[in-house]
C-alpha atoms as a PDB file:
ATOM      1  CA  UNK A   1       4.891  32.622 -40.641  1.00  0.00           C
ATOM      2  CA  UNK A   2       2.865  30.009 -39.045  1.00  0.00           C
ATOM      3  CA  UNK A   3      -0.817  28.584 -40.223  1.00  0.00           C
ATOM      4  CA  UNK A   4      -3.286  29.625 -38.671  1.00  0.00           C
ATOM      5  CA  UNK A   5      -5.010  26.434 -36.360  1.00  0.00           C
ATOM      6  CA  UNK A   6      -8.630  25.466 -37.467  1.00  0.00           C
ATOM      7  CA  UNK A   7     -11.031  25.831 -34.352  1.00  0.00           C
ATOM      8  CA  UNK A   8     -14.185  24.169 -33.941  1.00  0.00           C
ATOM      9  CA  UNK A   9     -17.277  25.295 -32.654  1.00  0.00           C
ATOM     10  CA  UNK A  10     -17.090  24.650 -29.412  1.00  0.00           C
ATOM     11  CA  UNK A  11     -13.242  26.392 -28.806  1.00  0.00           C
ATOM     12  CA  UNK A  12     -11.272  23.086 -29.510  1.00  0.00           C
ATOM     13  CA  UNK A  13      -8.242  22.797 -32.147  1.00  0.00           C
ATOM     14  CA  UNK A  14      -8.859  20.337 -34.768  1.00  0.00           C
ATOM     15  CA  UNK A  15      -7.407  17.338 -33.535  1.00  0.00           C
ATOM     16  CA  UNK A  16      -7.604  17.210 -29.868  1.00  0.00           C
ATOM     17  CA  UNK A  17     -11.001  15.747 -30.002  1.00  0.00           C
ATOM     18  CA  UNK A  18     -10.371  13.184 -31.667  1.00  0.00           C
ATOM     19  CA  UNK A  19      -7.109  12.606 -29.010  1.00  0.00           C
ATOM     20  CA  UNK A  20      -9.480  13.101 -26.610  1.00  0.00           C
ATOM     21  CA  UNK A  21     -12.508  10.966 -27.754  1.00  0.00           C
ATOM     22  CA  UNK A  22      -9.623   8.214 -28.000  1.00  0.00           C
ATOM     23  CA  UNK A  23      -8.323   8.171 -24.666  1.00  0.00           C
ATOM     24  CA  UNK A  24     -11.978   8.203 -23.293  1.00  0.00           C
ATOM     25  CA  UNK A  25     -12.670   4.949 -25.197  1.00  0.00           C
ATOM     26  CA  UNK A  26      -9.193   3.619 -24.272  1.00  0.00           C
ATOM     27  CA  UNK A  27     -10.262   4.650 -20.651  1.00  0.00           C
ATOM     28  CA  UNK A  28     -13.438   3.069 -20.579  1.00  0.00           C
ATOM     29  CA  UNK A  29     -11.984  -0.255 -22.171  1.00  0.00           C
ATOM     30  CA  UNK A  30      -9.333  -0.307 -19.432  1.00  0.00           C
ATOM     31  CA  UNK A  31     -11.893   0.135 -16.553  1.00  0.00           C
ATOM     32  CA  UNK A  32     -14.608  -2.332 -18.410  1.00  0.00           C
ATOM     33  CA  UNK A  33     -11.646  -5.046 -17.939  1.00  0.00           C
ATOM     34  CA  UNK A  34     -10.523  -4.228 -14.664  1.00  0.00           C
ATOM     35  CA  UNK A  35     -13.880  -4.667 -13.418  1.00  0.00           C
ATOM     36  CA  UNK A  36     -14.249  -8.049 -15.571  1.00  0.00           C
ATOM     37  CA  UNK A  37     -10.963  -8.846 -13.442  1.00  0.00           C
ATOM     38  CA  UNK A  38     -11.984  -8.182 -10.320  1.00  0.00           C
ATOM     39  CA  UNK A  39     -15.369  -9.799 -10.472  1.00  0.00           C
ATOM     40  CA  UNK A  40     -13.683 -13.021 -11.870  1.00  0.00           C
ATOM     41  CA  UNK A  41     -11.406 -13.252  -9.337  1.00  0.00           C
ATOM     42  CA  UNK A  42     -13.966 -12.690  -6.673  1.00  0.00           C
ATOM     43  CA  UNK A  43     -15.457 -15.641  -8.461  1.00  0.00           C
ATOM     44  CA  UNK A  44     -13.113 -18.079  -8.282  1.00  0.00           C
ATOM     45  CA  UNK A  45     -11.106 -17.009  -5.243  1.00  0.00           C
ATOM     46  CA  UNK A  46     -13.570 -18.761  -2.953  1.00  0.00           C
ATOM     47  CA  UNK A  47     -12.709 -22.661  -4.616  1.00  0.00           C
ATOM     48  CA  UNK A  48      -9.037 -21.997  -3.497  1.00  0.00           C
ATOM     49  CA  UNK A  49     -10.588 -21.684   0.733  1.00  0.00           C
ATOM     50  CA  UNK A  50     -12.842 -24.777   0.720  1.00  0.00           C
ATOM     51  CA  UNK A  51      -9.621 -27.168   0.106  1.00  0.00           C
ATOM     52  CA  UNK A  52      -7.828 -24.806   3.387  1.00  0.00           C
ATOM     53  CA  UNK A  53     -11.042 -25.388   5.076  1.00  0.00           C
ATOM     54  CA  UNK A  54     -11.611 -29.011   4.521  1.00  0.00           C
ATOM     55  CA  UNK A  55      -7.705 -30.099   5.139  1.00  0.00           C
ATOM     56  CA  UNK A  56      -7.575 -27.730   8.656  1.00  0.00           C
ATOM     57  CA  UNK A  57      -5.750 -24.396   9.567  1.00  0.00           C
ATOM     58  CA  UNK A  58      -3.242 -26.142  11.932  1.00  0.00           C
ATOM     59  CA  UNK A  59       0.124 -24.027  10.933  1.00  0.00           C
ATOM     60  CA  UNK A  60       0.285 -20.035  11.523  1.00  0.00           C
ATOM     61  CA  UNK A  61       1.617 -20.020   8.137  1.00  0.00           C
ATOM     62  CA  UNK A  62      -1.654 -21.725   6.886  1.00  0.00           C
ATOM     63  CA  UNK A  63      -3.824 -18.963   9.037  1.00  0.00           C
ATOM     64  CA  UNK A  64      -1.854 -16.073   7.452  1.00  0.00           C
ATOM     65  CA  UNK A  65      -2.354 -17.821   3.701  1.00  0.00           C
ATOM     66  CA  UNK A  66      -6.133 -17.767   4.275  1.00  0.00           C
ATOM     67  CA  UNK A  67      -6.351 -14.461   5.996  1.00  0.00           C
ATOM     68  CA  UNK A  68      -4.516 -13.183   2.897  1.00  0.00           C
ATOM     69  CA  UNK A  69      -6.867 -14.933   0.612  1.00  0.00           C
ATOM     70  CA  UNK A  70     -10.064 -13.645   2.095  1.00  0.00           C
ATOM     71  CA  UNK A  71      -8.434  -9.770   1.747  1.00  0.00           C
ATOM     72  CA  UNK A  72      -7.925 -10.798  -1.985  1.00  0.00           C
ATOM     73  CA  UNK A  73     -11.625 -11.867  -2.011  1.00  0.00           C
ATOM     74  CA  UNK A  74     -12.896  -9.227  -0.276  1.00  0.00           C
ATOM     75  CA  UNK A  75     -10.259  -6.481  -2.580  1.00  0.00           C
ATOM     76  CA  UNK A  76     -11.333  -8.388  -6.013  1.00  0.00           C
ATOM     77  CA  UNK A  77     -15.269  -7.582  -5.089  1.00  0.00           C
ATOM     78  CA  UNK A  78     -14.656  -3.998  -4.515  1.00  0.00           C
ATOM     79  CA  UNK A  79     -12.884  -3.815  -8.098  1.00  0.00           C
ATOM     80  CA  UNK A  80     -15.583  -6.222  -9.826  1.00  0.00           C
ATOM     81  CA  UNK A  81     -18.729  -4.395  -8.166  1.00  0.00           C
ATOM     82  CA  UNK A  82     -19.399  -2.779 -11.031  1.00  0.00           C
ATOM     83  CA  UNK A  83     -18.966  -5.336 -13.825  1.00  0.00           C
ATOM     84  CA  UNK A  84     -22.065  -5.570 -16.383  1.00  0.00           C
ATOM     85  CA  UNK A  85     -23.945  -3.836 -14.225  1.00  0.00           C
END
């Protein structure tokens, strides 16, 4: 014989919201720190071109570093757009 499972209101088993109210919050805090990630890095990406700037692009190697760099930049303010806002 099995128990018979206690139903709330709205149609869910006892326990799943609370499972599911969980991995909403655990959601949320994982997006909330993404976004603090992304807008920090967009932050402080930019003090690591000025010294590429200042000191010249002369190598190809030295082109493709800064290319890569502003991608990064341009990636980590798409992620941190939404950040405290």
């Amino acid at each position: 014989m099995s128990s018979p499972s206690i139903q709330h209101e709205t149609g869910s088993v006892a326990g799943e919201s609370t499972d599911s109210s969980f991995r909403e919050w655990f959601a949320d805090q994982l997006a909330d720190r993404v976004y603090a990630a992304g807008f920090w890095t967009a932050v402080v990406l930019p003090f690591l071109h000025v010294p590429m700037l200042a000191t010249g692009l002369d190598t190809g190697g030295e082109v493709l570093t800064f290319l890569g760099l502003l991608a990064l930049n341009a990636l980590a303010l798409l992620v941190g757009y939404p950040h405290k806002q």
